[in-house]
Protein backbone atom coordinates (compact mmCIF):
# COMPACT_ATOMS: atom_id res chain seq x y z
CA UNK A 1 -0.07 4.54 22.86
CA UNK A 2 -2.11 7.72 22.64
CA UNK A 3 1.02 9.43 21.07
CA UNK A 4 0.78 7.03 18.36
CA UNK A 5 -1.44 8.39 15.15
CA UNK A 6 -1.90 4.50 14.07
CA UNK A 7 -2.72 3.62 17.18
CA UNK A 8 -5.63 6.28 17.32
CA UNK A 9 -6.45 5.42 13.90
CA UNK A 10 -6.89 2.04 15.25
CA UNK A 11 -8.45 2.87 18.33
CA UNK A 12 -11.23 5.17 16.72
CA UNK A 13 -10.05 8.30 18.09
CA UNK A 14 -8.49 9.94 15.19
CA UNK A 15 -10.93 9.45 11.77
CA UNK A 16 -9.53 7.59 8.52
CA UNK A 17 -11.28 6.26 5.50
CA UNK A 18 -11.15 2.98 7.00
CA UNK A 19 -11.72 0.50 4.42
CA UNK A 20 -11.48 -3.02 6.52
CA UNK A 21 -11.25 -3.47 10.36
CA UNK A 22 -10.89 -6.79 12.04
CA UNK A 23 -9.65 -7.55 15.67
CA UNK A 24 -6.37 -7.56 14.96
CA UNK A 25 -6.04 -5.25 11.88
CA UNK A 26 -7.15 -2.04 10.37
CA UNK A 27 -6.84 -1.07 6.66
CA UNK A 28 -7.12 2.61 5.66
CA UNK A 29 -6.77 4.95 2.60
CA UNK A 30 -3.34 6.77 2.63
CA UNK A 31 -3.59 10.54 3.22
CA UNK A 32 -1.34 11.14 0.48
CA UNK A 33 -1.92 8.57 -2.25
CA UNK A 34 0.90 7.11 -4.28
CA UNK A 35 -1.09 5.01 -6.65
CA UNK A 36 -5.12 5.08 -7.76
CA UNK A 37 -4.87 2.95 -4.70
CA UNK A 38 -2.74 3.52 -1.54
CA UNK A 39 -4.63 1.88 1.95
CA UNK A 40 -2.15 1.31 4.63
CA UNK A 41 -2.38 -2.31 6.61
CA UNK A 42 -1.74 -1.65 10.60
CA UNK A 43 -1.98 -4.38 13.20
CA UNK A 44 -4.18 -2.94 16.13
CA UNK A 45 -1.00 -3.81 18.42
CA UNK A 46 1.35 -1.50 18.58
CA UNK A 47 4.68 -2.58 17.06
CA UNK A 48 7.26 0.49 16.85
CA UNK A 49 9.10 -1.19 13.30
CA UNK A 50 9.56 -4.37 11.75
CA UNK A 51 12.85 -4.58 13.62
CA UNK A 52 10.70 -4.11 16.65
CA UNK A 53 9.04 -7.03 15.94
CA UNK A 54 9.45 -10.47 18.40
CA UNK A 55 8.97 -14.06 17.40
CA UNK A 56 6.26 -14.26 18.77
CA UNK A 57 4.59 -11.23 16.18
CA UNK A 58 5.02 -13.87 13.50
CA UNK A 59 1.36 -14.66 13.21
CA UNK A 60 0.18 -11.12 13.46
CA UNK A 61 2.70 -10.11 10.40
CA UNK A 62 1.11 -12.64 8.31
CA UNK A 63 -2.48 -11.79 9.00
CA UNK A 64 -0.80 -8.00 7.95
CA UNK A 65 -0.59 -9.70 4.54
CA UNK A 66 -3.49 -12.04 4.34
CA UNK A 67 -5.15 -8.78 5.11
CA UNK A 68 -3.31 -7.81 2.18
CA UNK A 69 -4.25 -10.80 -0.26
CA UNK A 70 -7.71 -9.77 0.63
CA UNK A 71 -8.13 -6.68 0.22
CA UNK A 72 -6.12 -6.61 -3.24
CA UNK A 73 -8.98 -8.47 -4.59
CA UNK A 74 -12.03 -6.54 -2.91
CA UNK A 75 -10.64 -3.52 -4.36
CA UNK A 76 -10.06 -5.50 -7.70
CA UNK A 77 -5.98 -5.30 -8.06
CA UNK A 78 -5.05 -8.43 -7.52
CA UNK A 79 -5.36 -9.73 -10.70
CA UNK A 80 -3.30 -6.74 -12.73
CA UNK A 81 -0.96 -6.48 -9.59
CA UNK A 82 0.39 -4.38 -7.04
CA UNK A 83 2.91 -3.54 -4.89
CA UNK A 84 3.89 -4.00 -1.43
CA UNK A 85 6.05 -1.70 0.77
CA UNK A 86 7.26 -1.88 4.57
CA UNK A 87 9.84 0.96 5.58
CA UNK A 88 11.72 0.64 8.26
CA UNK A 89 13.47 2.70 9.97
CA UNK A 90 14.83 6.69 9.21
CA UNK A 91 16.74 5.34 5.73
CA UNK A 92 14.64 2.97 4.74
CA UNK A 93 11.68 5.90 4.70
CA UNK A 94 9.34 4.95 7.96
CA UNK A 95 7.94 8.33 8.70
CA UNK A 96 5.24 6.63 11.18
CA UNK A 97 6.54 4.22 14.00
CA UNK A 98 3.93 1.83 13.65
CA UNK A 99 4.60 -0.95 11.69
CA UNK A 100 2.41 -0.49 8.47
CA UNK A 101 2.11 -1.98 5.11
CA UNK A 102 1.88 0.08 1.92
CA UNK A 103 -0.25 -1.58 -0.42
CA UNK A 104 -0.11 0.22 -4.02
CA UNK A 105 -2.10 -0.31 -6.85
CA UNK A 106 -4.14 0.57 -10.39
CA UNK A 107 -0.87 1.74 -12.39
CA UNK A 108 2.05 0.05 -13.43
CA UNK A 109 4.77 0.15 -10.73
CA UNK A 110 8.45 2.01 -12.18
CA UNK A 111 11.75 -0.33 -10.78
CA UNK A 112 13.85 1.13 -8.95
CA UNK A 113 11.30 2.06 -6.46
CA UNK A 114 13.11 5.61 -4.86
């Protein structure tokens, strides 16, 4: 979708900090950090939202947080911790329709969330 800024992010046509690219995923810094470290996790297929998302996605979600496990301990927050976060949808904060996955880390995370 060349409408889609993931999907250019993805597709090399729009530069990121792009910290880990497979064949299925891409992992980025976030633009506007929340944490010492913010990279957003994107499958390389275009999924609008994870209510968008068909059975048959269910392998590609998990390598979204495989992807996740990883890179947590690459970037050495996966022993203090971190957080994950998926919006979806206008209320529940997605501001990009791309199904994405927050990772946040190197601070202690504040409950409630927002």
């Amino acid at each position: 979708m060349t409408d889609c800024i993931f999907c250019n992010i993805a597709g090399n046509t729009t530069p990121a900090d792009i910290v880990y690219s497979d064949t299925e995923v891409v992992a980025f810094t976030d633009i506007n950090p929340q944490a010492p470290t913010h990279v957003v996790i994107i499958p390389r297929k275009h999924i609008a939202s994870l209510s968008q998302a068909a059975p048959d996605d269910a392998t590609l979600l998990g390598k979204l947080l495989t992807t996740v496990q990883m890179l947590a301990g690459a970037l050495g927050i996966d022993e203090s911790g971190y957080r994950l976060v998926v919006n979806n949808g206008d209320d529940g904060g997605q501001t990009v329709p791309h199904i994405h996955v927050h990772l946040l880390g190197g601070r202690p995370m504040a409950w409630p969330p927002g």
